[in-house]
N, C-alpha and C. Protein backbone atom coordinates (compact mmCIF):
# COMPACT_ATOMS: atom_id res chain seq x y z
N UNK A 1 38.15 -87.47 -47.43
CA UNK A 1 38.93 -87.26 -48.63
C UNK A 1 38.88 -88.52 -49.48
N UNK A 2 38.31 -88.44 -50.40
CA UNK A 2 37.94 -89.68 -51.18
C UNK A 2 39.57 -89.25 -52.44
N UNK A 3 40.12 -90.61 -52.88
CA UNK A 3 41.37 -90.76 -53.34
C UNK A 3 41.03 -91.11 -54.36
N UNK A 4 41.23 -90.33 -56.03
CA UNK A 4 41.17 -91.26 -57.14
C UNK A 4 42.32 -91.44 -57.35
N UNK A 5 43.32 -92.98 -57.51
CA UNK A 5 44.36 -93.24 -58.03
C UNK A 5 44.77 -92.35 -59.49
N UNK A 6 43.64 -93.32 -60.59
CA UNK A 6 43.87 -92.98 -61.42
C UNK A 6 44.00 -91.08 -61.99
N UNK A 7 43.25 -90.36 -61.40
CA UNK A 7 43.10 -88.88 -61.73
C UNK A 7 44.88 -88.64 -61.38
N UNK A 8 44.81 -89.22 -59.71
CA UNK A 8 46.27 -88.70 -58.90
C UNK A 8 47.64 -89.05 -60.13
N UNK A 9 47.92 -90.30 -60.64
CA UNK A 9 48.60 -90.48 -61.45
C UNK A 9 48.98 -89.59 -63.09
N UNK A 10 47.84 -89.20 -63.28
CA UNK A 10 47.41 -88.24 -64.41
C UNK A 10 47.74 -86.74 -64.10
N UNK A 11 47.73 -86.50 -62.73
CA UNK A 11 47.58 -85.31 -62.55
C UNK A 11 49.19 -84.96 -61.49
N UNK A 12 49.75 -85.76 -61.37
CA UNK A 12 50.82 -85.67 -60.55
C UNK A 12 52.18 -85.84 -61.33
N UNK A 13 53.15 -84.54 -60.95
CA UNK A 13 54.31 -83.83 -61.92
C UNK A 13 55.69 -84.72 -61.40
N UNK A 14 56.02 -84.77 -63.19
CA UNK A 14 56.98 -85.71 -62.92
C UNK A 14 58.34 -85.71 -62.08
N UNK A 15 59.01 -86.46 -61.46
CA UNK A 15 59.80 -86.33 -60.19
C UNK A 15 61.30 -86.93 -60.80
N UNK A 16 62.70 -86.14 -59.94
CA UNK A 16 63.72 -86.76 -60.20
C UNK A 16 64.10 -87.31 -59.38
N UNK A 17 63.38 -87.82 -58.02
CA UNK A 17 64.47 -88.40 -57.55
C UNK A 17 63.09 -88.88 -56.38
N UNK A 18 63.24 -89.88 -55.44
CA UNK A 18 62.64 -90.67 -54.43
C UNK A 18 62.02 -89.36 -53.29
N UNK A 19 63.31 -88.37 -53.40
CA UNK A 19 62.87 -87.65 -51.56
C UNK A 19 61.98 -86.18 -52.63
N UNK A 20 62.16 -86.24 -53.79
CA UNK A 20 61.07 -85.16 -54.55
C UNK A 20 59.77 -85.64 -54.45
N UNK A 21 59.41 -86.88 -54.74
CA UNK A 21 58.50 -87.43 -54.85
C UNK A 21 57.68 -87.57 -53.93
N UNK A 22 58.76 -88.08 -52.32
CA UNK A 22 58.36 -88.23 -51.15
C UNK A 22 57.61 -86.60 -50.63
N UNK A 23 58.10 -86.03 -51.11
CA UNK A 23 57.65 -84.76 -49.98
C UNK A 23 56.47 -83.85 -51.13
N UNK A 24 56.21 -84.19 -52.47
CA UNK A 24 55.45 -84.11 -52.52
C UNK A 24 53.60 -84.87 -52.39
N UNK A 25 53.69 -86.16 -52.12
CA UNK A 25 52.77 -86.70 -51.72
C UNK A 25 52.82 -86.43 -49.97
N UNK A 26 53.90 -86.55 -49.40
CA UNK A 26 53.48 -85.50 -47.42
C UNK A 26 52.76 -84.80 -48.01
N UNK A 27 53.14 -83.29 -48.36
CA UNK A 27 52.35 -82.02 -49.19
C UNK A 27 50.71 -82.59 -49.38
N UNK A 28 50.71 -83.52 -50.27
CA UNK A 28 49.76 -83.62 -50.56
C UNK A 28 48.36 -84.54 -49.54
N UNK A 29 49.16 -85.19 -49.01
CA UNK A 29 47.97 -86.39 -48.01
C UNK A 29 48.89 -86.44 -46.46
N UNK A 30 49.67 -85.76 -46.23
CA UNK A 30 49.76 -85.79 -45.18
C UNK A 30 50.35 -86.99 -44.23
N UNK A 31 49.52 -87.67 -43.23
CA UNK A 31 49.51 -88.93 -42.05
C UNK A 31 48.63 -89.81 -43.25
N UNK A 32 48.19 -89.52 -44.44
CA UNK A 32 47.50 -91.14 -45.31
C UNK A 32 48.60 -91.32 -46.10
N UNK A 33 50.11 -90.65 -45.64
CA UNK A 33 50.95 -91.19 -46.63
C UNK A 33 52.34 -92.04 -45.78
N UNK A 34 52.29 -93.21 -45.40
CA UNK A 34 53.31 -93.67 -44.73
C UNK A 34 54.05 -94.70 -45.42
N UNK A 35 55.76 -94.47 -44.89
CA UNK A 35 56.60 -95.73 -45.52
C UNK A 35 56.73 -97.10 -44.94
N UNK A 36 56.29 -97.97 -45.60
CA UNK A 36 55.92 -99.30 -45.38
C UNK A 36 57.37 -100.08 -45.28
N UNK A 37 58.31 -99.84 -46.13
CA UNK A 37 59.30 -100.61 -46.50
C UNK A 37 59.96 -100.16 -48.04
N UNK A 38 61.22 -100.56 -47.62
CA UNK A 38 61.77 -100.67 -48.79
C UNK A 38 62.99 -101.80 -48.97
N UNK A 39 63.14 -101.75 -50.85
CA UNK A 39 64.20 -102.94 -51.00
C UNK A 39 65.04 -102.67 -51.77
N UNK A 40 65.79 -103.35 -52.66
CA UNK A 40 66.84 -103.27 -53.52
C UNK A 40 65.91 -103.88 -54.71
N UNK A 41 66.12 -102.97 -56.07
CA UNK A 41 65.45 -104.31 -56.92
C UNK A 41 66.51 -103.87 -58.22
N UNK A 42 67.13 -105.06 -58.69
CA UNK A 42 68.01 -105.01 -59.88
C UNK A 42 69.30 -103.74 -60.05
N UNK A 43 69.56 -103.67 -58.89
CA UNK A 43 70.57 -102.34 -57.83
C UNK A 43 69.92 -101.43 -58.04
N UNK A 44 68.27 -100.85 -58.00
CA UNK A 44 67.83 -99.70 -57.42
C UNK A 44 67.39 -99.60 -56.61
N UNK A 45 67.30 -99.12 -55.54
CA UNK A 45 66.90 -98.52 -54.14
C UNK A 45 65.13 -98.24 -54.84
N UNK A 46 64.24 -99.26 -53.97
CA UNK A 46 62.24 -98.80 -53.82
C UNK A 46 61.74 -99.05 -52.21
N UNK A 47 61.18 -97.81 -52.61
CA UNK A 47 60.23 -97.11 -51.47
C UNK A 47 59.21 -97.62 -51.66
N UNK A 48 58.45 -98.63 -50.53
CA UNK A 48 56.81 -99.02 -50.36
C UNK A 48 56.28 -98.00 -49.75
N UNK A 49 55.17 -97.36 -49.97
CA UNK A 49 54.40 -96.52 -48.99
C UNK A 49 53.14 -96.83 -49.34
N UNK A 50 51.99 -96.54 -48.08
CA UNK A 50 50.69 -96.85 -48.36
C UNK A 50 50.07 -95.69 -48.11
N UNK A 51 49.38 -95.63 -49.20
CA UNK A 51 48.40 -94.18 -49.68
C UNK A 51 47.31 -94.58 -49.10
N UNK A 52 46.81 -93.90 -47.85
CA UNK A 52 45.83 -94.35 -46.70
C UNK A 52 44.39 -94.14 -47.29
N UNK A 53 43.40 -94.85 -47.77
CA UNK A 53 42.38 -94.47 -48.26
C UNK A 53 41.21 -94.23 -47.43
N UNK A 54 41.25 -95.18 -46.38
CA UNK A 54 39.90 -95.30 -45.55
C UNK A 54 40.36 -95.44 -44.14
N UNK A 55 41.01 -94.60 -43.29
CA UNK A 55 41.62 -94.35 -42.42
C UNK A 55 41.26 -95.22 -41.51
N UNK A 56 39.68 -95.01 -40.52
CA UNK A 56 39.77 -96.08 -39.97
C UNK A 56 39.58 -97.51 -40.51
N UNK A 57 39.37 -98.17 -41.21
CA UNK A 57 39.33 -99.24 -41.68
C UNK A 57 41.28 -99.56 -41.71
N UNK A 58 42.09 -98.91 -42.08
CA UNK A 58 43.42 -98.84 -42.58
C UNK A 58 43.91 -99.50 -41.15
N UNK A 59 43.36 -98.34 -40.34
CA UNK A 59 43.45 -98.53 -38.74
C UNK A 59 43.25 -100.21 -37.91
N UNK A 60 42.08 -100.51 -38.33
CA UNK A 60 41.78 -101.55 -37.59
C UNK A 60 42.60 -102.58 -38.52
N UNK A 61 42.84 -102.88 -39.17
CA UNK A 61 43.71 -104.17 -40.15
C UNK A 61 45.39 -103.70 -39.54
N UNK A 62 45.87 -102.57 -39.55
CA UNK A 62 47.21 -102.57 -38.86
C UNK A 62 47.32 -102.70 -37.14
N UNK A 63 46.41 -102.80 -36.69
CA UNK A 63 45.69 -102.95 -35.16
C UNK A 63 46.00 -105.17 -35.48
N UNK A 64 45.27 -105.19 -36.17
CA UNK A 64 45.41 -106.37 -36.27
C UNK A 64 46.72 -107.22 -36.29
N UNK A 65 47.18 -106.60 -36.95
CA UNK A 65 48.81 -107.81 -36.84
C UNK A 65 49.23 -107.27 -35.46
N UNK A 66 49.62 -106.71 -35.03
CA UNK A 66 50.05 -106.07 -33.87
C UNK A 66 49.36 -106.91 -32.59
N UNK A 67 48.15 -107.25 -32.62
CA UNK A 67 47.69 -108.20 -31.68
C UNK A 67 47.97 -109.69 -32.12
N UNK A 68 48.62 -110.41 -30.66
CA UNK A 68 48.88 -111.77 -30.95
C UNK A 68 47.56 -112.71 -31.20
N UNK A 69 46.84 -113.02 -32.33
CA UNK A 69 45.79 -113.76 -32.66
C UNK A 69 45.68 -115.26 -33.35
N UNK A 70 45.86 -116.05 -32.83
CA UNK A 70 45.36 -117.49 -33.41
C UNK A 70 44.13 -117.16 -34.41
N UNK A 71 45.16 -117.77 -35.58
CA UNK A 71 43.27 -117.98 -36.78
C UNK A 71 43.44 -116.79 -36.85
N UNK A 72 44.27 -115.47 -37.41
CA UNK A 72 43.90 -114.45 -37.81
C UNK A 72 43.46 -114.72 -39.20
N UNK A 73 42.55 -113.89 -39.62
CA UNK A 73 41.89 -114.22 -40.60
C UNK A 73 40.99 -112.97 -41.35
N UNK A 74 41.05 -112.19 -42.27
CA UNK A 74 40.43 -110.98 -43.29
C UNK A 74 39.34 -112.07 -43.75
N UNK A 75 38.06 -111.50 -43.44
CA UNK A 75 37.10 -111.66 -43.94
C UNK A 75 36.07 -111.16 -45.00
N UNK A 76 36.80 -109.95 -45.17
CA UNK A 76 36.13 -109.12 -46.53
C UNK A 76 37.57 -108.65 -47.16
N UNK A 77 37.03 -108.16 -48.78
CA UNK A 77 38.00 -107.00 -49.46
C UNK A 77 37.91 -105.96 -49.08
N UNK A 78 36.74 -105.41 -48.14
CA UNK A 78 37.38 -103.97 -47.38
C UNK A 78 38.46 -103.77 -46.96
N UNK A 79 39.05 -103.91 -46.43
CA UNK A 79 40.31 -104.11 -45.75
C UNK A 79 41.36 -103.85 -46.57
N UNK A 80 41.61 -104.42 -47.66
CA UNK A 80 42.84 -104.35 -49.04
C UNK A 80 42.20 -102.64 -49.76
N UNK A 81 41.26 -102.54 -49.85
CA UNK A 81 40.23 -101.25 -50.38
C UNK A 81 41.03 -99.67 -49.42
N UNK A 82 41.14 -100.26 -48.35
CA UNK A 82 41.93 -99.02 -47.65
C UNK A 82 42.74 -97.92 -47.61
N UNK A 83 43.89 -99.16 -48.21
CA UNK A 83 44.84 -98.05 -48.99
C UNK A 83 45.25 -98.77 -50.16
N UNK A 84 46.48 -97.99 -51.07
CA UNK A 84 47.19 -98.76 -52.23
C UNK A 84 48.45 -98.01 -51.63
N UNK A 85 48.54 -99.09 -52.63
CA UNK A 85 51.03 -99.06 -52.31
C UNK A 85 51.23 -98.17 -53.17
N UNK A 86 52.21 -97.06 -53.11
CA UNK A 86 52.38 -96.60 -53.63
C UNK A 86 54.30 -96.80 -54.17
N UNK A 87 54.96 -96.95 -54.83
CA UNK A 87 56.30 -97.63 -55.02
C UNK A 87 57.17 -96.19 -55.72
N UNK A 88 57.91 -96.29 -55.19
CA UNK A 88 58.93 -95.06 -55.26
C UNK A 88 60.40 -95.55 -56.08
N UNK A 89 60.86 -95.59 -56.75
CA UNK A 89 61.95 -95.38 -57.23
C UNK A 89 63.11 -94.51 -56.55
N UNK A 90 64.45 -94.97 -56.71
CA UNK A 90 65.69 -93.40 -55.93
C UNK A 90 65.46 -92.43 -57.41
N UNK A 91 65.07 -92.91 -58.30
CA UNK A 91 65.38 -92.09 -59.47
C UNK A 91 63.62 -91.08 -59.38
N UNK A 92 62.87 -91.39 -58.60
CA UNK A 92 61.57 -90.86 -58.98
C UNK A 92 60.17 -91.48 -59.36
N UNK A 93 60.43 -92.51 -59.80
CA UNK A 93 59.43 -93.48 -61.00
C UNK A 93 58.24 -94.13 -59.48
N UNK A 94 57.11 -93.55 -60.33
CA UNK A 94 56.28 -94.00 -59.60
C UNK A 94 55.33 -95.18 -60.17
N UNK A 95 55.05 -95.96 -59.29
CA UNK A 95 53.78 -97.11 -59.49
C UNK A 95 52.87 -97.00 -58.77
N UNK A 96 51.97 -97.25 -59.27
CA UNK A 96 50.42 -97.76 -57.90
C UNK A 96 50.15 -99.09 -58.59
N UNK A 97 50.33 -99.55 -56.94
CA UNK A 97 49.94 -101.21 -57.04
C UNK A 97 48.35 -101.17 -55.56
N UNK A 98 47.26 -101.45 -56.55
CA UNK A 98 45.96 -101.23 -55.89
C UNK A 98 45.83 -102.53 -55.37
């Protein structure tokens, strides 16, 4: 499943609220859509999630922190290429940060 951000952004209906948003990208990608984190920003509640692009590649870089490694170290931009963040708003508002 090859991912165009830009089409997805263009082509994806606007949302009121964080858990609308959320369950339509499940719907849509399934296990390439997981929540990374979230924070407070300027008192709104954001959702990090990473829009899984290149599964195993996604795979082996989260394999990576998880092992205790001296000198860990990314040697290519494959790796960042994998997935993009996708940022959620409580109100809906979406970003892609590639």
């Amino acid at each position: 499943m090859d991912i165009d951000i830009t089409s997805l952004s263009q082509d994806m209906p606007d949302f009121h609220n964080h858990e609308e948003a959320r369950e339509w990208f499940k719907n849509q990608f399934h296990e390439r859509f997981s929540l990374r984190s979230s924070d407070d920003e300027d008192g709104k509640k954001v959702y990090y999630y990473h829009l899984i692009k290149h599964p195993d590649q996604y795979e082996q870089y989260m394999e990576s922190f998880a092992k205790e490694q001296e000198g860990h170290e990314i040697t290519n931009m494959e790796t960042f290429e994998s997935y993009s963040t996708v940022q959620i708003t409580e109100d809906g508002d979406i970003h892609f940060i590639s």
